[in-house]
PDB file of N, CA and C in Angstrom:
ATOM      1  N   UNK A   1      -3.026  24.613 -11.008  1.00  0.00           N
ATOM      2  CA  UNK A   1      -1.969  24.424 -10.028  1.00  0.00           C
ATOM      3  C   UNK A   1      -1.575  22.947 -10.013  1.00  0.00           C
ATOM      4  N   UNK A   2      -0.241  22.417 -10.250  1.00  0.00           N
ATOM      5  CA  UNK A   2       0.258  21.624 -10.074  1.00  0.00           C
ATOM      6  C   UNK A   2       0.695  20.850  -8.903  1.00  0.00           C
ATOM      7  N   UNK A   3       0.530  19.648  -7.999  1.00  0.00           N
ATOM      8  CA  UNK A   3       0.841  19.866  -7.069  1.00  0.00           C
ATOM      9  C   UNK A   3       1.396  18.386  -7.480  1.00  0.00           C
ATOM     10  N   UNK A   4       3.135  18.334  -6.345  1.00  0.00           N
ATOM     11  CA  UNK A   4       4.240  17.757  -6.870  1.00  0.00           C
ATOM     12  C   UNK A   4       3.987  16.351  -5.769  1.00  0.00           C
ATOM     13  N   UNK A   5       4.297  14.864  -6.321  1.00  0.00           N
ATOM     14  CA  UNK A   5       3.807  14.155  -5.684  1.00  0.00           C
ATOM     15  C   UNK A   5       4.591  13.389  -4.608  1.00  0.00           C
ATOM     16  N   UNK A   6       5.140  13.467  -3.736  1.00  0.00           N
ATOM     17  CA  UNK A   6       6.671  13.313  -3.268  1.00  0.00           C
ATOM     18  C   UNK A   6       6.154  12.119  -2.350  1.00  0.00           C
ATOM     19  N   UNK A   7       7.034  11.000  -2.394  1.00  0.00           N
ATOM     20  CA  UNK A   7       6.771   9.684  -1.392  1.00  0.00           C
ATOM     21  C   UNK A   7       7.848  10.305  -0.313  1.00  0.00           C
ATOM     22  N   UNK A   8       7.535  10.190   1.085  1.00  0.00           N
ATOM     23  CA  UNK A   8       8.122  10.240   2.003  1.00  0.00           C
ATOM     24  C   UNK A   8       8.199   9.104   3.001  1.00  0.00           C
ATOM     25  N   UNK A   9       9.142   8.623   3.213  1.00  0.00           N
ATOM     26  CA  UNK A   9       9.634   7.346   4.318  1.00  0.00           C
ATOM     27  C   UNK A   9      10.487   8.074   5.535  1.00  0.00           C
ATOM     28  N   UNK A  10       9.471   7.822   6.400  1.00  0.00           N
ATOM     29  CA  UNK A  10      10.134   8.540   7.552  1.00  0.00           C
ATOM     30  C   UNK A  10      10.465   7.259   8.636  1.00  0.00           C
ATOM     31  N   UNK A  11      11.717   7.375   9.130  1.00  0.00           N
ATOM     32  CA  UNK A  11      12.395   6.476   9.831  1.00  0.00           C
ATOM     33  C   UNK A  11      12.359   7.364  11.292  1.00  0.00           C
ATOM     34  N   UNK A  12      11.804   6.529  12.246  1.00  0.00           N
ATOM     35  CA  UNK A  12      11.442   6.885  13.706  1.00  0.00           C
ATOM     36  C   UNK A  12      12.843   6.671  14.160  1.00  0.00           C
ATOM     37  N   UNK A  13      12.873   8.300  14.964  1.00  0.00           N
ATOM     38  CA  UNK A  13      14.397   8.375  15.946  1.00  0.00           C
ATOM     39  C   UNK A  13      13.789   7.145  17.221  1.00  0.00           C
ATOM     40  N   UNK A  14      15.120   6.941  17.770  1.00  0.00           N
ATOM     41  CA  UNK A  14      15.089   6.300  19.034  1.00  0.00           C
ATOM     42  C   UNK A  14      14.857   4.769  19.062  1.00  0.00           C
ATOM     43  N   UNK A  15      14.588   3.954  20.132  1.00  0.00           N
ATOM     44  CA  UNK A  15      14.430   2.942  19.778  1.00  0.00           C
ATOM     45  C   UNK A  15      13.818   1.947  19.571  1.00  0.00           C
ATOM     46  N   UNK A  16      13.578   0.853  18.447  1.00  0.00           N
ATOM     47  CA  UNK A  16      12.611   0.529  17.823  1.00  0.00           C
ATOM     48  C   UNK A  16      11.968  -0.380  19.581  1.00  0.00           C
ATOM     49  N   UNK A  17      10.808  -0.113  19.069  1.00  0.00           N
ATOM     50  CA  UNK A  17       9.906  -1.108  20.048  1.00  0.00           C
ATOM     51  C   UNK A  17      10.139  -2.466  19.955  1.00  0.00           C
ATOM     52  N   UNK A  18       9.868  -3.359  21.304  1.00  0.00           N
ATOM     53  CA  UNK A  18      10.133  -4.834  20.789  1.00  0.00           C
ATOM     54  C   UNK A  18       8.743  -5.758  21.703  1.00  0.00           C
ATOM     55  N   UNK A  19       8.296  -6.108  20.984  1.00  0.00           N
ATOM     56  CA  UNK A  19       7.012  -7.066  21.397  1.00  0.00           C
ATOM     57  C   UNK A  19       7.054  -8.430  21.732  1.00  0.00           C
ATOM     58  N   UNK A  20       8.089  -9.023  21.185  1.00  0.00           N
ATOM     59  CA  UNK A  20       7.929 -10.528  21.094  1.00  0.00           C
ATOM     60  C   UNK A  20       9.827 -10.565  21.494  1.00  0.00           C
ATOM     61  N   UNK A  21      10.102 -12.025  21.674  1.00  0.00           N
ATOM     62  CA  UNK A  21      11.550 -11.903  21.976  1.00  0.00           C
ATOM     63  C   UNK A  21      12.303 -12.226  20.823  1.00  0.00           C
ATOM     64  N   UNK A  22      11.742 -12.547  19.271  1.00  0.00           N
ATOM     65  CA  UNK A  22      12.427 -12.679  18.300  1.00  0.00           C
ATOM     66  C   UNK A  22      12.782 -11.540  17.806  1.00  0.00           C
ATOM     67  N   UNK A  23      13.377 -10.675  17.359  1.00  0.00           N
ATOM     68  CA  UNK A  23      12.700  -9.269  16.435  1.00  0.00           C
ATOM     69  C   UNK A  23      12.475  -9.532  14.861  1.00  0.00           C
ATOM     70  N   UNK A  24      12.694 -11.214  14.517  1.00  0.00           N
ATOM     71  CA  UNK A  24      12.097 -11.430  13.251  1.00  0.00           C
ATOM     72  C   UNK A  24       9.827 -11.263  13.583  1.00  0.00           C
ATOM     73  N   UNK A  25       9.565 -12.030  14.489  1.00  0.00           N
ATOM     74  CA  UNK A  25       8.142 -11.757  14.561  1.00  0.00           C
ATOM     75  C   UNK A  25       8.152 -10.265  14.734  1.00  0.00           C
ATOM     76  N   UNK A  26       8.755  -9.433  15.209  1.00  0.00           N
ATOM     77  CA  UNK A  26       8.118  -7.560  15.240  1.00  0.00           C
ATOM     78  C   UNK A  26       8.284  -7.223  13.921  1.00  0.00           C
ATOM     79  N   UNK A  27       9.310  -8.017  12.855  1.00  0.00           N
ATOM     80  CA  UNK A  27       9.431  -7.373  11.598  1.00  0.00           C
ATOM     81  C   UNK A  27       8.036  -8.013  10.734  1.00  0.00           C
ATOM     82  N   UNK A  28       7.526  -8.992  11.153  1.00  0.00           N
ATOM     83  CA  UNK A  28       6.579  -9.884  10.250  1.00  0.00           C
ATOM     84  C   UNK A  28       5.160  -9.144  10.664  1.00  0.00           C
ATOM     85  N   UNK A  29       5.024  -8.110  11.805  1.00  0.00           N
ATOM     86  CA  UNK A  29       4.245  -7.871  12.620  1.00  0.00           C
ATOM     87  C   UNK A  29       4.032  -6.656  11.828  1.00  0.00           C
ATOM     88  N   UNK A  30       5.382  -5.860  11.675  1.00  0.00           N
ATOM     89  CA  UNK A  30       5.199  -4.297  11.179  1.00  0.00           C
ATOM     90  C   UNK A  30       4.729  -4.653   9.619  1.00  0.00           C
ATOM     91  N   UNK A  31       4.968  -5.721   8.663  1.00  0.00           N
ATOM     92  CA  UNK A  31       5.173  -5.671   6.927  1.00  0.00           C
ATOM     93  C   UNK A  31       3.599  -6.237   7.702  1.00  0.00           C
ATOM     94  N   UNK A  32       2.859  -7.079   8.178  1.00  0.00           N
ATOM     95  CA  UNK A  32       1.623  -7.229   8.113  1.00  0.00           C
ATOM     96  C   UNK A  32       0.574  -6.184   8.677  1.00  0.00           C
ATOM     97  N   UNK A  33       0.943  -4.573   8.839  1.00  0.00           N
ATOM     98  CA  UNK A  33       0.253  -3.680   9.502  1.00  0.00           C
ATOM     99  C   UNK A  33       0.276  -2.936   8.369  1.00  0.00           C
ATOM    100  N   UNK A  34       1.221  -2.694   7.731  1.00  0.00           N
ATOM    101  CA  UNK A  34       1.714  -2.346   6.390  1.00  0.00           C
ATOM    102  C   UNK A  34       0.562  -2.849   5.251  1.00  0.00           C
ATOM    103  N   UNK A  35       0.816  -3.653   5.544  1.00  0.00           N
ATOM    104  CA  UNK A  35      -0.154  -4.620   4.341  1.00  0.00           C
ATOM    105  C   UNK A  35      -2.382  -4.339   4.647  1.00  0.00           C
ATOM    106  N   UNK A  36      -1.926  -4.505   6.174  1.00  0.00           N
ATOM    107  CA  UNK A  36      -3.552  -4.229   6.294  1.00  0.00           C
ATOM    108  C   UNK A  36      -4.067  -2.748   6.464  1.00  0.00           C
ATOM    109  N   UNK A  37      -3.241  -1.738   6.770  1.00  0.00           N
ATOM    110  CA  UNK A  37      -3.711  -0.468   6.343  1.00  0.00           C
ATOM    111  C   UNK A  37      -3.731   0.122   4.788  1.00  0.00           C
ATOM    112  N   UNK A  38      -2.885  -0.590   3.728  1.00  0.00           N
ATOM    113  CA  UNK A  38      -3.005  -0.240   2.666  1.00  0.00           C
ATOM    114  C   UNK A  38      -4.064  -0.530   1.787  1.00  0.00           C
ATOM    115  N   UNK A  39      -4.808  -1.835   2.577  1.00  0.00           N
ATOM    116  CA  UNK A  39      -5.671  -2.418   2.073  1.00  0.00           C
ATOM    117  C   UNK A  39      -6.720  -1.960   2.616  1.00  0.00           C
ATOM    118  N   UNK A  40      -6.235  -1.569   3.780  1.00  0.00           N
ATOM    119  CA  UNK A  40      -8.418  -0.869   4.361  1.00  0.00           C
ATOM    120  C   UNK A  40      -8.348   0.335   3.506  1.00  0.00           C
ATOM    121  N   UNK A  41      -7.278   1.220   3.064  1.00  0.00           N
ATOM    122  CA  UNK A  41      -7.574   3.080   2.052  1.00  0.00           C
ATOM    123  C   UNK A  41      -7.630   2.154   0.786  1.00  0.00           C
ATOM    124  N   UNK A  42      -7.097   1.076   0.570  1.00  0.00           N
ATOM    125  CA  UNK A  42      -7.340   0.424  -0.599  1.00  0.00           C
ATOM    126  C   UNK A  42      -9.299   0.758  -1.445  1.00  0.00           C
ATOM    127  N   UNK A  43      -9.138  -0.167  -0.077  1.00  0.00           N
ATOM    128  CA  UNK A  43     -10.885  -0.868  -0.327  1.00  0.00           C
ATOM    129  C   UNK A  43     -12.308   0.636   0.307  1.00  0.00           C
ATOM    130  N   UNK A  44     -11.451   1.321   0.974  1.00  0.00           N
ATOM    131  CA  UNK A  44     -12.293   2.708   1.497  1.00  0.00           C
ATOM    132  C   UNK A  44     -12.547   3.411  -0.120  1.00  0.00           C
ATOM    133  N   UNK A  45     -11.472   3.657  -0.744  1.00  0.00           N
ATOM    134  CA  UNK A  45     -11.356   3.951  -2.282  1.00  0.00           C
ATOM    135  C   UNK A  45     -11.887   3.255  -3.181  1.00  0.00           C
ATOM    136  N   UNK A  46     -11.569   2.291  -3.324  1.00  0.00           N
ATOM    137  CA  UNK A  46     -12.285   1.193  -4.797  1.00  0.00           C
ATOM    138  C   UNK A  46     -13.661   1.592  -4.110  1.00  0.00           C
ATOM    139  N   UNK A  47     -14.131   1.603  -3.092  1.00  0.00           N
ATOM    140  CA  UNK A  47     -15.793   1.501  -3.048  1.00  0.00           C
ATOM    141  C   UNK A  47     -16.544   3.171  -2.741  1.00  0.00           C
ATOM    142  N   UNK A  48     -15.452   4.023  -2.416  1.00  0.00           N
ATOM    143  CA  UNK A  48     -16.332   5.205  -2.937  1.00  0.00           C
ATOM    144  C   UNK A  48     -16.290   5.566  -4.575  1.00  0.00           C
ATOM    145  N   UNK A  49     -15.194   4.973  -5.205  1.00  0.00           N
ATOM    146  CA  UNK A  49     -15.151   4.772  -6.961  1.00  0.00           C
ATOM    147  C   UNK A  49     -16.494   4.492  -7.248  1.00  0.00           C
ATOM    148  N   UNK A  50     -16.849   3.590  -6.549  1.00  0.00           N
ATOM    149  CA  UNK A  50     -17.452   2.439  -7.034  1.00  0.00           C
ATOM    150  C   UNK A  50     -19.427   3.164  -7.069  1.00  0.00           C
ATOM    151  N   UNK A  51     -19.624   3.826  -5.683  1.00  0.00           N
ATOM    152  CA  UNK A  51     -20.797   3.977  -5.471  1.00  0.00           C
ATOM    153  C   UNK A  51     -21.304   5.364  -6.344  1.00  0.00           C
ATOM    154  N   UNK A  52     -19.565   6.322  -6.536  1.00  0.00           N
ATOM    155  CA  UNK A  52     -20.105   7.428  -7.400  1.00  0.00           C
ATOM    156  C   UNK A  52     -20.614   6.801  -8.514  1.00  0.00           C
ATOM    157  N   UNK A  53     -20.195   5.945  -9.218  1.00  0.00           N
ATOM    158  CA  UNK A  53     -19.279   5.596 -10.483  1.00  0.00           C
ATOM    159  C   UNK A  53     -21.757   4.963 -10.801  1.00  0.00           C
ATOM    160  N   UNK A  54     -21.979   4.342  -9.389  1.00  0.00           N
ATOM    161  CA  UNK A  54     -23.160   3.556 -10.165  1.00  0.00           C
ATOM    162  C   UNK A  54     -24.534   5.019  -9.781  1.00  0.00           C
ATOM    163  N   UNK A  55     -23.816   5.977  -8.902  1.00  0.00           N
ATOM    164  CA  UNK A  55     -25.080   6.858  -8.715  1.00  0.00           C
ATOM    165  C   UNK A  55     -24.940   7.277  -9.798  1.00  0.00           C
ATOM    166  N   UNK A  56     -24.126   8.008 -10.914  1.00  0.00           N
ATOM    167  CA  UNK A  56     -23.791   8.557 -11.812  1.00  0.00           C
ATOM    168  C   UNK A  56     -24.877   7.854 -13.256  1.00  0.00           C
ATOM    169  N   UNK A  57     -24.605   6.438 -12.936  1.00  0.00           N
ATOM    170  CA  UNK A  57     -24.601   5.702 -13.897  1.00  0.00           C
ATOM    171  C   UNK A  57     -24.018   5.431 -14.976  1.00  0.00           C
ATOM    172  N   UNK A  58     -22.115   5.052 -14.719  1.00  0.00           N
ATOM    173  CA  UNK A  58     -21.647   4.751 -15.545  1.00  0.00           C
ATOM    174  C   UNK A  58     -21.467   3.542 -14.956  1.00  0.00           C
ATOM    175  N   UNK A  59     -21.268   3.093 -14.426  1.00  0.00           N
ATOM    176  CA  UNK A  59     -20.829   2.045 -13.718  1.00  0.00           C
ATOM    177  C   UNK A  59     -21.654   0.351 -13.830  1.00  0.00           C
ATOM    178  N   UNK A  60     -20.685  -0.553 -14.420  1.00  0.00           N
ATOM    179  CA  UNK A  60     -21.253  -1.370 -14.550  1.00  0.00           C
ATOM    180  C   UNK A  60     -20.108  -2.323 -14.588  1.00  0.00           C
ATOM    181  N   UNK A  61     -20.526  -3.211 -13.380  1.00  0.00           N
ATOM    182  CA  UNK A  61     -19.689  -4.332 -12.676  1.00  0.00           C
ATOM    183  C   UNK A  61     -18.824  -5.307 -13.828  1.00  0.00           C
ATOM    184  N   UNK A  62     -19.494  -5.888 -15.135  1.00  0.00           N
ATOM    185  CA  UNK A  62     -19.007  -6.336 -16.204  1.00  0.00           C
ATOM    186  C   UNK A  62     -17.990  -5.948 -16.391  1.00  0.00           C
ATOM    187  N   UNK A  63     -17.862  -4.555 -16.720  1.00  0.00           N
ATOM    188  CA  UNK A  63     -16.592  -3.642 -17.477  1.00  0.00           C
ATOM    189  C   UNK A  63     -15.357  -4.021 -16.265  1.00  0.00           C
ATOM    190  N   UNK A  64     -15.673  -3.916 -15.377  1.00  0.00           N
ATOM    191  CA  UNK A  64     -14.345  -4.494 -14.312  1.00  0.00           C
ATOM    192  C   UNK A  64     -13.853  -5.765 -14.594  1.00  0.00           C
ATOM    193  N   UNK A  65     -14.807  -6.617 -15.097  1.00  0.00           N
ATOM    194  CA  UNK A  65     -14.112  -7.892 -15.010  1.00  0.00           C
ATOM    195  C   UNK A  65     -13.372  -8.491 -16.606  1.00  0.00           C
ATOM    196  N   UNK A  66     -13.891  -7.253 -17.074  1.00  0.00           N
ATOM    197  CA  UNK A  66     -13.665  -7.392 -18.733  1.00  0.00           C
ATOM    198  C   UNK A  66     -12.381  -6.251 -19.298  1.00  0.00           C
ATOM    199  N   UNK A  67     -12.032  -5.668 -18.304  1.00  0.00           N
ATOM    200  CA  UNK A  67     -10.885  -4.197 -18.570  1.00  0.00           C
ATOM    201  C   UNK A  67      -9.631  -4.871 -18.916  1.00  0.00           C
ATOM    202  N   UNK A  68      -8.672  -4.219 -20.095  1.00  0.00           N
ATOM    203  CA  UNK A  68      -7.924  -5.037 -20.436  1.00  0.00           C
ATOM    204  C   UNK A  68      -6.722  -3.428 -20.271  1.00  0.00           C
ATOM    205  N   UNK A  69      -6.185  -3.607 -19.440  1.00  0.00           N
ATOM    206  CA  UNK A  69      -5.275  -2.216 -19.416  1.00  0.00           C
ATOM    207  C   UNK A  69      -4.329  -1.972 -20.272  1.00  0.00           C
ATOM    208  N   UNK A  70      -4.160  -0.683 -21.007  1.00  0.00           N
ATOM    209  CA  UNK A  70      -3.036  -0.684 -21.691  1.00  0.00           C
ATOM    210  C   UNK A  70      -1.843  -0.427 -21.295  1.00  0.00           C
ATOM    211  N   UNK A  71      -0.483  -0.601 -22.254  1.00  0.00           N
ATOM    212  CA  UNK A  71       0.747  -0.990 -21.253  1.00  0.00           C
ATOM    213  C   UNK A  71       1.366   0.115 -20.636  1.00  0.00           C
ATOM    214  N   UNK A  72       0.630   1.100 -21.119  1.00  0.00           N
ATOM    215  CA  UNK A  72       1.021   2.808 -20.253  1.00  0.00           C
ATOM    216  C   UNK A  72       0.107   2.099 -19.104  1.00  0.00           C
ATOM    217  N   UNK A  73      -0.857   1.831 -18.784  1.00  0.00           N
ATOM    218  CA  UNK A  73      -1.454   1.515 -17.520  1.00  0.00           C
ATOM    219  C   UNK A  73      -0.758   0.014 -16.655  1.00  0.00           C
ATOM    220  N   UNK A  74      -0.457  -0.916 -17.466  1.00  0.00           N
ATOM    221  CA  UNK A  74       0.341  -1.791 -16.955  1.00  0.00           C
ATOM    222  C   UNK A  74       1.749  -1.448 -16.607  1.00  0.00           C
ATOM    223  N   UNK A  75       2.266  -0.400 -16.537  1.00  0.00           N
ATOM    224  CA  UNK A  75       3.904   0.052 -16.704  1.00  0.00           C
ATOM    225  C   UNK A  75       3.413   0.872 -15.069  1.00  0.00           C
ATOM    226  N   UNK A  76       2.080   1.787 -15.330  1.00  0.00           N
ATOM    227  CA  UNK A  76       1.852   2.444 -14.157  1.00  0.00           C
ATOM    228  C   UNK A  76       1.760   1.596 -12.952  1.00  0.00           C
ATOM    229  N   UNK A  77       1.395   0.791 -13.252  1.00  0.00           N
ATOM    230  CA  UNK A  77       1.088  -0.584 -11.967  1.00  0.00           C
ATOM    231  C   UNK A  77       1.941  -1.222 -11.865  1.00  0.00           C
ATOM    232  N   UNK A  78       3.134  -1.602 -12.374  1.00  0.00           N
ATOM    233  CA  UNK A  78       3.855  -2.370 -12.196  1.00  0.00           C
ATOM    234  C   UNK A  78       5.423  -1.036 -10.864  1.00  0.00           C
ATOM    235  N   UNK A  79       5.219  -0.138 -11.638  1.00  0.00           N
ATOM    236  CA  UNK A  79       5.561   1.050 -10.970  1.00  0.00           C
ATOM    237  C   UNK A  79       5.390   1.541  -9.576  1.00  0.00           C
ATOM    238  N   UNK A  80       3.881   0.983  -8.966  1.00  0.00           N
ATOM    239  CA  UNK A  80       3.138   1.408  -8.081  1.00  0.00           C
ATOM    240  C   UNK A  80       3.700   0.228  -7.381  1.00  0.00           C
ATOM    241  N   UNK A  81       3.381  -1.081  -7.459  1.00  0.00           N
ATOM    242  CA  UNK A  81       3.396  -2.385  -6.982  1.00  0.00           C
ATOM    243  C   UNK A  81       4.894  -2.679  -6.656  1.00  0.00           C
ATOM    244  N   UNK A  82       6.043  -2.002  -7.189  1.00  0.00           N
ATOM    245  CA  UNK A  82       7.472  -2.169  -6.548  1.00  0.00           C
ATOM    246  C   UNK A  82       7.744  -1.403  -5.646  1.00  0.00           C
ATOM    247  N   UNK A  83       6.732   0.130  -5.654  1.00  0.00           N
ATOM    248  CA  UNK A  83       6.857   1.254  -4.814  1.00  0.00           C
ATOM    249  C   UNK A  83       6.279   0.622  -3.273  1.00  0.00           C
ATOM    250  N   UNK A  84       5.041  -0.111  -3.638  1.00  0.00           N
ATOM    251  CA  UNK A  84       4.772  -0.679  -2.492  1.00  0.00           C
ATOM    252  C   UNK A  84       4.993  -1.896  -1.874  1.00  0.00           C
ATOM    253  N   UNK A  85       5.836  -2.760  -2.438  1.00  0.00           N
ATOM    254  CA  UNK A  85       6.446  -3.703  -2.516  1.00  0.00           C
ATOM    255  C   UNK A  85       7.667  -3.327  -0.609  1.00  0.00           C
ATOM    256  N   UNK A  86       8.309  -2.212  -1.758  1.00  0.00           N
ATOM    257  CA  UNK A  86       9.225  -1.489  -1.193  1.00  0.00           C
ATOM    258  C   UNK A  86       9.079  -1.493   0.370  1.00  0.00           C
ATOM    259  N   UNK A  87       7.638  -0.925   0.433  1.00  0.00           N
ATOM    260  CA  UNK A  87       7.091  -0.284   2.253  1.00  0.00           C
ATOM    261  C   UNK A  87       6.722  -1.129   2.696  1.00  0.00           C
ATOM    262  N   UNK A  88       6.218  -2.453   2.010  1.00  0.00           N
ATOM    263  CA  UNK A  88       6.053  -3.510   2.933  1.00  0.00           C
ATOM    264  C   UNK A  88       7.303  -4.013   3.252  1.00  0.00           C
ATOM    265  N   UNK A  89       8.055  -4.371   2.681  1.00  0.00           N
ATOM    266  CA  UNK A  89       9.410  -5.095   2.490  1.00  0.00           C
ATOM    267  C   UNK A  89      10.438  -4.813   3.777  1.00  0.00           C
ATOM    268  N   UNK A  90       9.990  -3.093   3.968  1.00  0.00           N
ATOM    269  CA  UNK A  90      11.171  -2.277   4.562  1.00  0.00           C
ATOM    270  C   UNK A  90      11.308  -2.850   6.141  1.00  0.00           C
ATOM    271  N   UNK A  91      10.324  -3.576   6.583  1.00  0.00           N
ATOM    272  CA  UNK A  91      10.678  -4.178   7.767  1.00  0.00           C
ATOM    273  C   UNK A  91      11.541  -5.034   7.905  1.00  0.00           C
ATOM    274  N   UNK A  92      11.912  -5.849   6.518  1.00  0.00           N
ATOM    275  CA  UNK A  92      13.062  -6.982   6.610  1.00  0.00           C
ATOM    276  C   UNK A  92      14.538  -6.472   6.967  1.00  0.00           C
ATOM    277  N   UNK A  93      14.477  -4.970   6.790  1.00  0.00           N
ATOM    278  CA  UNK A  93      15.732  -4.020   6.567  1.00  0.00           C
ATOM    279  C   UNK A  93      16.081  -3.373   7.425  1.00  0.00           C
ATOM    280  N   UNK A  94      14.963  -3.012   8.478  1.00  0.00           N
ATOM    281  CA  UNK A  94      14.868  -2.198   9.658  1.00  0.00           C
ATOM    282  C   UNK A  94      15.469  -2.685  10.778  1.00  0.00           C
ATOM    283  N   UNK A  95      16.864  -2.355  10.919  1.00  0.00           N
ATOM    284  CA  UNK A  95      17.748  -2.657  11.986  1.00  0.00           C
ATOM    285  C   UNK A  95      17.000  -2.536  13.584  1.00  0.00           C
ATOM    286  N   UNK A  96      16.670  -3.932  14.029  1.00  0.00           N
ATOM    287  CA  UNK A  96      15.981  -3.780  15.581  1.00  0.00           C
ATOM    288  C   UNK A  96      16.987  -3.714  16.758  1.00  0.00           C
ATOM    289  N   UNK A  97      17.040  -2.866  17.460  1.00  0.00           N
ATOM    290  CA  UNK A  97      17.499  -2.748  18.571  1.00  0.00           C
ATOM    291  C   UNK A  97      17.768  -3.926  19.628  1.00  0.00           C
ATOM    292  N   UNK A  98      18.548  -4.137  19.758  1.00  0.00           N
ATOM    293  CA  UNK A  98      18.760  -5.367  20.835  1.00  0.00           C
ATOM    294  C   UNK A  98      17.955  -4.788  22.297  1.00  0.00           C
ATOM    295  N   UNK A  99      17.562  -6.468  22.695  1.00  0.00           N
ATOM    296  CA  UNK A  99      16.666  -5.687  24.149  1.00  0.00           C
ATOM    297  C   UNK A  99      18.057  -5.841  25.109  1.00  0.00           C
TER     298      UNK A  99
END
């Protein structure tokens, strides 16, 4: 079974919240919440990789620092990294509601 991989960006009805009286700091506020939840499933992931990878015993810390990706894998990342580029970014774009 194939299952189809679809990015969804969902834009909240109604009106945007406002925290601070600039709405440039609520936009710097949302791309840095952005940034630190991607990085906590980031790092939740690299380290359950990580603990199968040494119970198993393939795993050996060297090979990480020595991996030289090929450009099907560099094309994939460069792919990924504009995609998420994108969702951090999208706060610069996100029309704020006047208070």
């Amino acid at each position: 079974m194939e299952t189809e991989n679809k990015e969804v960006y969902l834009t909240p009805k109604g009106r945007n919240p406002h925290f601070f009286d600039d709405p440039n700091i609520d936009r710097l506020i949302s791309m840095v919440m952005e940034l630190a939840s991607e990085l906590s499933v980031t790092r939740d992931r690299l380290d359950s990789h990580q603990r199968i990878l040494e119970k198993k015993g393939i795993f050996l810390s060297d090979e990480i620092e020595k991996f030289d990706p090929s450009p099907e894998e560099l094309k994939a990342r460069e792919e990924w990294r504009s995609k998420f580029l994108d969702r951090v970014l999208n706060a610069l774009y996100t029309k704020y509601d006047e208070k």
